[in-house]
Structures are given as C-alpha cells and as structure tokens.
Protein backbone atom coordinates (compact mmCIF):
# COMPACT_ATOMS: atom_id res chain seq x y z
CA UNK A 1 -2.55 1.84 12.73
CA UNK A 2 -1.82 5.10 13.45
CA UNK A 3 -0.03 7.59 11.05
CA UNK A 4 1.88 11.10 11.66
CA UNK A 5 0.71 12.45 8.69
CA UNK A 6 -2.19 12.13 6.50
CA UNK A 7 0.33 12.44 3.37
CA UNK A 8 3.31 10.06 3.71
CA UNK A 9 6.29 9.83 1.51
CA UNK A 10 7.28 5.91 0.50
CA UNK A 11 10.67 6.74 2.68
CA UNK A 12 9.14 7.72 5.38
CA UNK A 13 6.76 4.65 5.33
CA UNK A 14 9.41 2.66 5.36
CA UNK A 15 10.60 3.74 8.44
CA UNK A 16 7.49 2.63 9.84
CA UNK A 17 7.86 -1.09 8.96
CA UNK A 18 6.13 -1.29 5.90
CA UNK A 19 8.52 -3.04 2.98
CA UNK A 20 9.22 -1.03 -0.45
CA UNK A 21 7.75 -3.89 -2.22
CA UNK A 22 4.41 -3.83 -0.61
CA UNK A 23 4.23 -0.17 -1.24
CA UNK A 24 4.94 -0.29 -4.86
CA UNK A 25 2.07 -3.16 -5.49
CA UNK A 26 0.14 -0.71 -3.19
CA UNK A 27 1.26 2.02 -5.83
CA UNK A 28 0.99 0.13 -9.41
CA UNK A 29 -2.59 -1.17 -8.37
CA UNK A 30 -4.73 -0.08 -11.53
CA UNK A 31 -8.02 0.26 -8.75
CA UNK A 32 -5.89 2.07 -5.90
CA UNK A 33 -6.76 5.86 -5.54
CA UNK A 34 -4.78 6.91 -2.21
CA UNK A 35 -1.01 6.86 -4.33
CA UNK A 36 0.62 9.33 -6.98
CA UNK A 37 3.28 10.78 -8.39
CA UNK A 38 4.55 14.20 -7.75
CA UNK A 39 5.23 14.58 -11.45
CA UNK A 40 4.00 11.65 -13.38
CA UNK A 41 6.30 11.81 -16.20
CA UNK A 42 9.12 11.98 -14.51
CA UNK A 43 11.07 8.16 -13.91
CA UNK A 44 12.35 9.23 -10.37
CA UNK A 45 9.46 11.44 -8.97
CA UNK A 46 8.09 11.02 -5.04
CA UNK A 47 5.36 9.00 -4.67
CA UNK A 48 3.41 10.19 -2.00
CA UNK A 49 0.47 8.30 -0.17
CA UNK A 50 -2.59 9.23 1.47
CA UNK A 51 -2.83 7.12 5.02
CA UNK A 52 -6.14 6.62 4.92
CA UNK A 53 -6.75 5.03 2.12
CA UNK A 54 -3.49 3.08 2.33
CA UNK A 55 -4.82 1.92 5.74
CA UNK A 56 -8.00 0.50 4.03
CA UNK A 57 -5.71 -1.13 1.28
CA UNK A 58 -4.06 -2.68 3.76
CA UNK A 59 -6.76 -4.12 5.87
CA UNK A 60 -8.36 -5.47 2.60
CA UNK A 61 -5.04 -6.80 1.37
CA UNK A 62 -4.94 -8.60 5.23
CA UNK A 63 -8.61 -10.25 4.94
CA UNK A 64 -8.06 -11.37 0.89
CA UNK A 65 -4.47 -13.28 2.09
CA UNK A 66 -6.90 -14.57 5.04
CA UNK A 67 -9.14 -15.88 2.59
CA UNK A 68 -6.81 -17.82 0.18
CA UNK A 69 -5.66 -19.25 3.19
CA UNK A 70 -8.69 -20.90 4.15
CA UNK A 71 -9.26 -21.96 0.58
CA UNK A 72 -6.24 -23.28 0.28
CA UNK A 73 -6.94 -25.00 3.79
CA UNK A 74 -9.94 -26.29 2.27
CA UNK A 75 -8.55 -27.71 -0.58
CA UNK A 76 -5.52 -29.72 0.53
C-alpha cells in the first residue's frame, strides 16, 4: 500500500481504512519500533507512525493470521 506521507498521524490513518483498534495494538506492541508519542507523558499526546514500518507490521500481522488459520484448519 501506498502512503502520502512517510509520518502519519492515527487520524489521518484512519481515513485511509485502517480501524483505531488495529492501530493501537500496532502502537502498544512492546517489539514495534515505527510508533510514538509526541510527548510520552502526556495521556492525550499524538501518536504518530512511520509508514514503512507500519507497512511491514502489517504484512507480518497478514501472514501470522494466515498461519493460525491453517493450523487451526489442520486441527479441526
């Protein structure tokens, strides 16, 4: 997918289909690198993302749910 921006605020991802819940897993992710806070100790700061790397979460995100699916395939 391509992005406008290599820095994206969580609004403005929105607007390009991506739900508010998958962004904040994508966010609170202790391994992620790509998402932070404009001011970390504030409750309400932006979160801003970098594309890139929220790209390659997502494609890895895609190809783990692909792979439960065949276990679970597997299994029943």
């Amino acid at each position: 997918m391509e992005y406008p921006k290599p820095i994206m605020k969580i609004t403005e991802l929105e607007k390009l289909g991506y739900s508010r819940e998958f962004l904040l897993n994508a966010f609170y992710d202790k391994n992620q690198t790509f998402a932070w806070k404009i001011n970390p100790t504030a409750k309400n700061s932006l979160i801003l993302f970098e594309t890139a790397g929220l790209e390659e979460y997502r494609l890895k995100t895609i190809a783990l749910q692909k792979q439960m699916r065949q276990r679970l395939a597997r299994v029943m």
